[in-house]
N, C-alpha and C. Protein backbone atom coordinates (compact mmCIF):
# COMPACT_ATOMS: atom_id res chain seq x y z
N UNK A 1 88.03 130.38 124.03
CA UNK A 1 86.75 130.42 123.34
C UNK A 1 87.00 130.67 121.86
N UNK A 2 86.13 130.23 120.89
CA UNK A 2 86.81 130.04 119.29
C UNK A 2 85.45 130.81 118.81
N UNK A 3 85.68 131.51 117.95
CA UNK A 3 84.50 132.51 117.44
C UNK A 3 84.37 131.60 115.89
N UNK A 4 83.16 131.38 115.47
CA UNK A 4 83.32 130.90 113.71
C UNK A 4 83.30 132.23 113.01
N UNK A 5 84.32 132.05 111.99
CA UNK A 5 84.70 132.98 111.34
C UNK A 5 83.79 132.87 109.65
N UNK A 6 84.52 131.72 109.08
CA UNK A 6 83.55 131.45 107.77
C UNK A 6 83.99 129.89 107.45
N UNK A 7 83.73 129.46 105.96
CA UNK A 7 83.55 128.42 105.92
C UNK A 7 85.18 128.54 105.00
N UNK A 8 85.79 127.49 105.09
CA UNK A 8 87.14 127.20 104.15
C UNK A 8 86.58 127.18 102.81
N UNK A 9 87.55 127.78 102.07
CA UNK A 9 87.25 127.41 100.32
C UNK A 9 88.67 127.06 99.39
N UNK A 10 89.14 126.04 100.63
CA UNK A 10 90.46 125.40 100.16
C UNK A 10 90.26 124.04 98.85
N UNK A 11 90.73 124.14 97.96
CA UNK A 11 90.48 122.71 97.28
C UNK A 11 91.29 121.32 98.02
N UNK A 12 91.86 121.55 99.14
CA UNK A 12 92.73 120.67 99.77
C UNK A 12 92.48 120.32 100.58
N UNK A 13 91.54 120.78 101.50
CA UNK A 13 90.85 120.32 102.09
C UNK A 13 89.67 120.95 102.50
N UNK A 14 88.93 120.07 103.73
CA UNK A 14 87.68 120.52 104.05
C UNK A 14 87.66 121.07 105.26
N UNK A 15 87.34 122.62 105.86
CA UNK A 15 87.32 122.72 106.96
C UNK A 15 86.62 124.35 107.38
N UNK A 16 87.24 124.82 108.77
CA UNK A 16 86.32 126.10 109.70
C UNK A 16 87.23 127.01 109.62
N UNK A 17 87.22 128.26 109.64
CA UNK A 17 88.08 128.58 109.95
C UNK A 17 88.03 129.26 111.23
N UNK A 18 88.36 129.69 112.52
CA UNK A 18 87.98 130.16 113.40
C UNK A 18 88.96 131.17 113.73
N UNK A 19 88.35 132.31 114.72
CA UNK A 19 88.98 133.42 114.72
C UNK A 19 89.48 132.84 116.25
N UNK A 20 90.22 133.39 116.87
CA UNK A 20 90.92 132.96 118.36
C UNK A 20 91.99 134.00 118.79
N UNK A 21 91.66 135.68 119.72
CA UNK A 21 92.32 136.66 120.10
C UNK A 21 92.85 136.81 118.94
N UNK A 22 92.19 137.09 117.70
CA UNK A 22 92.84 137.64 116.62
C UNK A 22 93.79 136.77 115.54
N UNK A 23 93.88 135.72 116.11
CA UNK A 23 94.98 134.66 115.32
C UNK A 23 93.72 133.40 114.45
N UNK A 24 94.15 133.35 113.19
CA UNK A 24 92.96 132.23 112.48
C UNK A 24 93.98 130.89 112.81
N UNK A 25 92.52 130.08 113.07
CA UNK A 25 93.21 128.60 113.09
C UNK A 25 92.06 127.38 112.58
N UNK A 26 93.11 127.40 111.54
CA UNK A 26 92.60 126.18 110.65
C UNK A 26 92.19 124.99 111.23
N UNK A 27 90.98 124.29 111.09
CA UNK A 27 90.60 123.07 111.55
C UNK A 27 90.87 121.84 110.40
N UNK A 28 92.07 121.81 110.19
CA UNK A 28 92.00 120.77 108.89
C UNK A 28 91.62 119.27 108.53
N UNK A 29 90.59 119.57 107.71
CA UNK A 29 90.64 118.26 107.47
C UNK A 29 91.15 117.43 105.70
N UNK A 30 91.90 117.10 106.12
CA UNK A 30 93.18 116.82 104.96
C UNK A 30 92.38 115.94 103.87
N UNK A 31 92.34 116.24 102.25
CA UNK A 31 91.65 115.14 101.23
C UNK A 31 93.04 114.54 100.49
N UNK A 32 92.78 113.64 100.05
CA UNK A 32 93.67 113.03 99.42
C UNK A 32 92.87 111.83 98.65
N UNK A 33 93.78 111.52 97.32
CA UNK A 33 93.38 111.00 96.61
C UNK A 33 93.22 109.15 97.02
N UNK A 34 91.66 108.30 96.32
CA UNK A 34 91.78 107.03 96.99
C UNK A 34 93.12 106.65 97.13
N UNK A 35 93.71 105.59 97.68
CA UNK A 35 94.32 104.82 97.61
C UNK A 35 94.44 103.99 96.80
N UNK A 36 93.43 103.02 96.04
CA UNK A 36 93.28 102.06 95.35
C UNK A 36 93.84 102.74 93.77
N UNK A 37 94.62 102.06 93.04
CA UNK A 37 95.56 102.52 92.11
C UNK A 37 94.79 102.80 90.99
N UNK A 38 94.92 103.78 90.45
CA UNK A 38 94.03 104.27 89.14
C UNK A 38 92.83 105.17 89.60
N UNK A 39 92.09 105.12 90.75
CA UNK A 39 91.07 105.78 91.04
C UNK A 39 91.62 106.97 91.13
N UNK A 40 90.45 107.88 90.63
CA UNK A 40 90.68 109.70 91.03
C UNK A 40 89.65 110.55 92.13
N UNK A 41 88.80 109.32 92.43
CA UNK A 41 88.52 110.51 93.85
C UNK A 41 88.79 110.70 94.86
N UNK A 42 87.92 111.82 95.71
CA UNK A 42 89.06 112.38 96.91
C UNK A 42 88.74 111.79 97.61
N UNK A 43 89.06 111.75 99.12
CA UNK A 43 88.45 111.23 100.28
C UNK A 43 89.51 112.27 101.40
N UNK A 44 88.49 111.71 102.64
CA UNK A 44 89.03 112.33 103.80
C UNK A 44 90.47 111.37 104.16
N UNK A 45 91.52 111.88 104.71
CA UNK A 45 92.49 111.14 104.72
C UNK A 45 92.58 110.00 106.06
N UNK A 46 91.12 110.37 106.88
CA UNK A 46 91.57 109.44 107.78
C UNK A 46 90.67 108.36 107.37
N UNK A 47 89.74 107.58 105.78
CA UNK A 47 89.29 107.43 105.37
C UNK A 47 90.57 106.31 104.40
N UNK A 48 91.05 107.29 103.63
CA UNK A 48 91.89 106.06 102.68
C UNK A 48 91.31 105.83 101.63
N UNK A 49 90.20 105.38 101.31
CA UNK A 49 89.27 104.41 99.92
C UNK A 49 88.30 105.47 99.92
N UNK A 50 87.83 105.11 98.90
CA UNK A 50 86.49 105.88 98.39
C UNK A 50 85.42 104.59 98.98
N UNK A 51 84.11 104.66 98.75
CA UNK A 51 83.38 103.98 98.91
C UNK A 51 83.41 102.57 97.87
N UNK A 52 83.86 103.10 96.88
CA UNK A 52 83.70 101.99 96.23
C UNK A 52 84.64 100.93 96.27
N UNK A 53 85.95 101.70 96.74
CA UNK A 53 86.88 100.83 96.70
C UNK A 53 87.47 100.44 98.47
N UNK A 54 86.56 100.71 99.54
CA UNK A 54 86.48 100.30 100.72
C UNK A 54 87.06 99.04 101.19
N UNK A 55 86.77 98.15 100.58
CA UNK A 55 86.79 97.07 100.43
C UNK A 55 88.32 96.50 100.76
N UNK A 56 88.88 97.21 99.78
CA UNK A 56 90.33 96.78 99.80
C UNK A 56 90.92 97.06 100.74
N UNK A 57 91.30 98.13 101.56
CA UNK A 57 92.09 98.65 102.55
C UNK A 57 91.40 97.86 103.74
N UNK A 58 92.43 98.17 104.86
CA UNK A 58 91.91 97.42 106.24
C UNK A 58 91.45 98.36 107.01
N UNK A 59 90.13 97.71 107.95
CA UNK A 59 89.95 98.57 108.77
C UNK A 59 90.67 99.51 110.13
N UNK A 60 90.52 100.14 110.91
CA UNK A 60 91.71 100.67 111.77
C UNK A 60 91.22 99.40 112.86
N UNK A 61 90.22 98.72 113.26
CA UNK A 61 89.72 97.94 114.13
C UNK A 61 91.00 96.62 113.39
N UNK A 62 90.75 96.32 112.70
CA UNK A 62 91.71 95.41 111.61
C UNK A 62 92.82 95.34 111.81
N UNK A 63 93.36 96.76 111.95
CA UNK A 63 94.73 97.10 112.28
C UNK A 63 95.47 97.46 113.64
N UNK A 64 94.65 98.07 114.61
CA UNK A 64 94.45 97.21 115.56
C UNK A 64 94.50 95.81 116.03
N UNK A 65 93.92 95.24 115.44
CA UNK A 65 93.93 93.81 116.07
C UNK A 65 94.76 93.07 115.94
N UNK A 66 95.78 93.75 114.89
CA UNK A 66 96.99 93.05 114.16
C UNK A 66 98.09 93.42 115.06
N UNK A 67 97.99 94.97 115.26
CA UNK A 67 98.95 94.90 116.23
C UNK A 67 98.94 94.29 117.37
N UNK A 68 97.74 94.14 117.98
CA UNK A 68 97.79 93.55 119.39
C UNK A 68 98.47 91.95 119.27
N UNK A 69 97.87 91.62 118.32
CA UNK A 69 98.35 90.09 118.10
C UNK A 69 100.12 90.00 117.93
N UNK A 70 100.71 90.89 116.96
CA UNK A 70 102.23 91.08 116.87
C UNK A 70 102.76 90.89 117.84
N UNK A 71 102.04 92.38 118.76
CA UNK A 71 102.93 92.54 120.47
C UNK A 71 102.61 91.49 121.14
N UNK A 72 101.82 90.49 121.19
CA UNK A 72 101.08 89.43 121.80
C UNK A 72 102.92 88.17 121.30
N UNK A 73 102.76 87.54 119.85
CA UNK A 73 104.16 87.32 119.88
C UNK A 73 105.14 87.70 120.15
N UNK A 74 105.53 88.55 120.29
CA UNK A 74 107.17 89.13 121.00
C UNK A 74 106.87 89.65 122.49
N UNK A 75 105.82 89.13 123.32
CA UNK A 75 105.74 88.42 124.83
C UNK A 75 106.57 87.62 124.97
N UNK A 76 107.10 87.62 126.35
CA UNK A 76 107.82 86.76 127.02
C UNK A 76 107.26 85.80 127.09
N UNK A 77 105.70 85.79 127.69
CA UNK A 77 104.34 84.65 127.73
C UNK A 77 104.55 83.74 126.63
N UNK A 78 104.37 84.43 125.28
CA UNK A 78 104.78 83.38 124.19
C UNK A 78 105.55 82.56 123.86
N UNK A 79 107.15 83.85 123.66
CA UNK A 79 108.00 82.81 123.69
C UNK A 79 108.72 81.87 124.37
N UNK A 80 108.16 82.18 125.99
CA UNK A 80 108.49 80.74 126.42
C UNK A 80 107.27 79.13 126.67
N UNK A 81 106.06 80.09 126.48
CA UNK A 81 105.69 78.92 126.11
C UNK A 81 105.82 78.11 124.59
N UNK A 82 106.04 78.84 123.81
CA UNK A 82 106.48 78.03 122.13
C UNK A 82 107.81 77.41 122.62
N UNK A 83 108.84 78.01 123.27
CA UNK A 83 110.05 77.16 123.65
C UNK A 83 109.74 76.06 123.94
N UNK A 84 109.04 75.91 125.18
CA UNK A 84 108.27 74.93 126.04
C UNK A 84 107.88 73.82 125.05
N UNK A 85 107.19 74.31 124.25
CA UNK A 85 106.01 73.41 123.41
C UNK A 85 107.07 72.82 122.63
N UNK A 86 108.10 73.74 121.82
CA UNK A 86 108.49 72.59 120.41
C UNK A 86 109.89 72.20 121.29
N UNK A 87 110.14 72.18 122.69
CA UNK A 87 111.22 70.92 123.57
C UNK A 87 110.04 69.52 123.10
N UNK A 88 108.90 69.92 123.58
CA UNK A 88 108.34 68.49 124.14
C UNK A 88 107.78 67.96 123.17
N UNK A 89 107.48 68.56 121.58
CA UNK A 89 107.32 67.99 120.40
C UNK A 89 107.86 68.84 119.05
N UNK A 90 109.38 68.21 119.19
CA UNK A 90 110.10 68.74 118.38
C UNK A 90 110.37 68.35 116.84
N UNK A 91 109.07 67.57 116.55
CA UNK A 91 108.55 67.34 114.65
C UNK A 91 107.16 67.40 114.94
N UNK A 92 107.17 68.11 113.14
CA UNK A 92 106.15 68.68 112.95
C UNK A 92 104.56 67.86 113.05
N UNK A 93 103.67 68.05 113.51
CA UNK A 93 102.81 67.14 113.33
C UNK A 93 101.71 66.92 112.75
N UNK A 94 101.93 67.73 111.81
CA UNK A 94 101.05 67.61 110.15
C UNK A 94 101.90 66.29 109.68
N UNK A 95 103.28 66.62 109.13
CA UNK A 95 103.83 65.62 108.68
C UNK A 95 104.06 64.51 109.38
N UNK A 96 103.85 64.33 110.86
CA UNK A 96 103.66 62.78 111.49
C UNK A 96 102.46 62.51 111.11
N UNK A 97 101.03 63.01 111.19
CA UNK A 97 100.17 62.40 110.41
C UNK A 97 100.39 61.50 109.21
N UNK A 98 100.76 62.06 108.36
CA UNK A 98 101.06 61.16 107.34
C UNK A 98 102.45 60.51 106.93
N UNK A 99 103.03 60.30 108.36
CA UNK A 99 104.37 59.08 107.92
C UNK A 99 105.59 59.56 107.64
N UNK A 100 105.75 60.95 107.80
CA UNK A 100 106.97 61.72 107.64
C UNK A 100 106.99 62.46 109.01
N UNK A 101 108.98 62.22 109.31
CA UNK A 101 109.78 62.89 110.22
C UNK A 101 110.53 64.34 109.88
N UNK A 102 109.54 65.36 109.93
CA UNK A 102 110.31 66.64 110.02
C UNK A 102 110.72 67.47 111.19
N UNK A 103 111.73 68.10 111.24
CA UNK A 103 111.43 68.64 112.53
C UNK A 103 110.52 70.05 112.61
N UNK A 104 110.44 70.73 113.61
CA UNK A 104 109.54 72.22 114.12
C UNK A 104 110.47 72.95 113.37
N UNK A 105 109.78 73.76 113.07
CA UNK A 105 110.05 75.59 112.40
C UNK A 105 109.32 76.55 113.42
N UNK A 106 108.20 75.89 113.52
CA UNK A 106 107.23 77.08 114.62
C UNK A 106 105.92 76.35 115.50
N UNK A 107 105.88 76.77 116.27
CA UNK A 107 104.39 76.45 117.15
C UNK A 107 103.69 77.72 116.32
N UNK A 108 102.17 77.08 115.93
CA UNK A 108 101.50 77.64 115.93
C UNK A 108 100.29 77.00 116.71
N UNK A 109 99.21 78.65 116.36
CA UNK A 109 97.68 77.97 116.66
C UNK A 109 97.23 77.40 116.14
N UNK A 110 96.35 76.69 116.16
CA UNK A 110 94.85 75.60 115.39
C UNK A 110 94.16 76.48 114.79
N UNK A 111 93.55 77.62 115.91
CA UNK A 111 92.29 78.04 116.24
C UNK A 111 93.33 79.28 116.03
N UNK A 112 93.28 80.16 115.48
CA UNK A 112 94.04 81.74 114.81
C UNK A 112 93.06 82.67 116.53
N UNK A 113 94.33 83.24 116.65
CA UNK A 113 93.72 84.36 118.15
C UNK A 113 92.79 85.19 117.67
N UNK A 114 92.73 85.71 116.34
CA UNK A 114 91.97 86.40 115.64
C UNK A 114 90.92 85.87 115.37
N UNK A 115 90.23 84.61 115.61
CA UNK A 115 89.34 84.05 115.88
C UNK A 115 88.64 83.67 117.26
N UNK A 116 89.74 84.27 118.15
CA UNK A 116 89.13 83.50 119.68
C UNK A 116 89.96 82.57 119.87
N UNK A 117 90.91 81.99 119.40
CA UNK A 117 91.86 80.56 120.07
C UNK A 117 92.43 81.21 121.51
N UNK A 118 92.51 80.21 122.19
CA UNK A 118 93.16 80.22 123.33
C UNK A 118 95.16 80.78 122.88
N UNK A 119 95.59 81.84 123.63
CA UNK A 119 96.69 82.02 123.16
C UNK A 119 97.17 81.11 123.86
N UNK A 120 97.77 80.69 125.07
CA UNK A 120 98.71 79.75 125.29
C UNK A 120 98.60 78.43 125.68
N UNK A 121 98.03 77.79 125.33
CA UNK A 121 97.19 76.05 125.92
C UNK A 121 98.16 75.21 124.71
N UNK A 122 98.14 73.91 125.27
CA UNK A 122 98.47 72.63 124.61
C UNK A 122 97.29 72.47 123.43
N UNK A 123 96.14 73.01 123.85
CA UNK A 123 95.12 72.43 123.36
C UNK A 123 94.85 73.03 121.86
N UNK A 124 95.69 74.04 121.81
CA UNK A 124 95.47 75.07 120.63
C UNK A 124 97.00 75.74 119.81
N UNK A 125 97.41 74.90 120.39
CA UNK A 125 99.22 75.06 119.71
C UNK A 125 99.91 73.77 118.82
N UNK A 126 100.47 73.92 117.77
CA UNK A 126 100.93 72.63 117.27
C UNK A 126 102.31 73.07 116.67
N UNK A 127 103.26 71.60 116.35
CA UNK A 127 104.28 72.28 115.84
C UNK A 127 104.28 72.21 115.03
N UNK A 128 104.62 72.81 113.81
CA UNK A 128 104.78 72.63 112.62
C UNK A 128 106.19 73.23 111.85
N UNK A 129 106.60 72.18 110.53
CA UNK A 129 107.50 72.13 109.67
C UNK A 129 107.52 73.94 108.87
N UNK A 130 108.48 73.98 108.40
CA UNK A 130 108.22 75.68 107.62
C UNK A 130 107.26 75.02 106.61
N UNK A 131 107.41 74.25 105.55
CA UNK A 131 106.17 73.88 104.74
C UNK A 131 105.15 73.82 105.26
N UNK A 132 104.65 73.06 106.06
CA UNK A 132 103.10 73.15 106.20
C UNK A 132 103.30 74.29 106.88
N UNK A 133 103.34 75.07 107.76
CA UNK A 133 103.10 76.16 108.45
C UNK A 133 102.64 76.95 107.17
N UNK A 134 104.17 77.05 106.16
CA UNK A 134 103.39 77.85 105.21
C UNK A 134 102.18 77.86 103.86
N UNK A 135 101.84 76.29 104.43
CA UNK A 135 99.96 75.65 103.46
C UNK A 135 99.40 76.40 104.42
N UNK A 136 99.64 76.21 106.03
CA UNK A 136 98.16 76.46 106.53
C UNK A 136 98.29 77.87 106.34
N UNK A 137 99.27 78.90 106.49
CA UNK A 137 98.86 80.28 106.44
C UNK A 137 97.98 80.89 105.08
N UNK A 138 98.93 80.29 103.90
CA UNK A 138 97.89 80.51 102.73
C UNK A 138 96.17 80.24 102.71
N UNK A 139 95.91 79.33 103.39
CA UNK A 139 94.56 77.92 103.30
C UNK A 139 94.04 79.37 104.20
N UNK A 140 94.41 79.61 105.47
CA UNK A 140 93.48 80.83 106.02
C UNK A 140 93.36 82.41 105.83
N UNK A 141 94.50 82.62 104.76
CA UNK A 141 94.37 83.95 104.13
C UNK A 141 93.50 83.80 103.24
N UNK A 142 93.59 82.84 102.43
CA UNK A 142 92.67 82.17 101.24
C UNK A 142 91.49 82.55 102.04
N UNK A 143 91.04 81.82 102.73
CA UNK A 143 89.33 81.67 103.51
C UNK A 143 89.17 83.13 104.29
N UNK A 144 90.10 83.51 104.96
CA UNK A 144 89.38 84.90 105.08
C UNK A 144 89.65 86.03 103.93
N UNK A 145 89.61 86.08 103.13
CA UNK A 145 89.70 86.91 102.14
C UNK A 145 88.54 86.70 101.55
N UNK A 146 88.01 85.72 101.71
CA UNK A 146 86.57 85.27 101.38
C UNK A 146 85.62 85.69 102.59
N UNK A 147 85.67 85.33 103.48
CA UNK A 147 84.95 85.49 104.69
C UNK A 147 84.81 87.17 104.61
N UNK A 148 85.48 88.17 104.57
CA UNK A 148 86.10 89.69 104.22
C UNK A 148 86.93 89.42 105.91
């Protein structure tokens, strides 16, 4: 059982202090300065940005989703179906569109998983050259950086 004792008057952070069989125990909640470079206000640290500068940092849902997608590539599921895929079309096929023989660098998606694409289908995997692989990644960082 935790008795309230008084209120913290730490400049470091924000918090309770509670009494417990005689022993105080700090409920901390840690401030630290934004993140975003040059700003000077505080925030809660599980926070990161100030309000104004929110924007910039990723959300933990964000970051999350990033990881799932990572661990999602270094599946067995994946990499044998990308094996699979660039045996049976082993040039790229951006550049067969337009009349050039390159070979695969990578299967990717069409449709980004982070959008809903199907992770492992024919229907949503292509191979692609390291160049275009690396237009289309720019072309959809570009557009979601816009999108937020």
């Amino acid at each position: 059982m935790f008795y309230l004792r008084n209120n913290c008057s730490s400049i470091t952070h924000n918090c309770t202090d509670y009494a417990f069989y005689g022993l105080l125990i700090c409920n901390i909640m840690t401030l630290i300065p934004c993140k975003k470079y040059g700003c000077g206000s505080v925030v809660s640290i599980l926070d990161g940005y100030c309000a104004k500068h929110k924007r910039h940092g990723k959300s933990r849902e964000l970051l999350q989703k990033e990881k799932s997608t990572v661990s999602f590539y270094n599946s067995a599921k994946w990499r044998l179906f990308a094996k699979n895929y660039k045996q049976l079309n082993p040039l790229c096929e951006k550049c067969l569109q337009i009349g050039k023989t390159t070979t695969t660098y990578c299967v990717d998606h069409i449709i980004e998983i982070k959008d809903g694409g199907d992770l492992t289908t024919d229907d949503n995997a292509m191979s692609l050259c390291r160049s275009c692989h690396s237009k289309k990644t720019a072309k959809e960082k570009t557009k979601r950086g816009r999108a937020g």
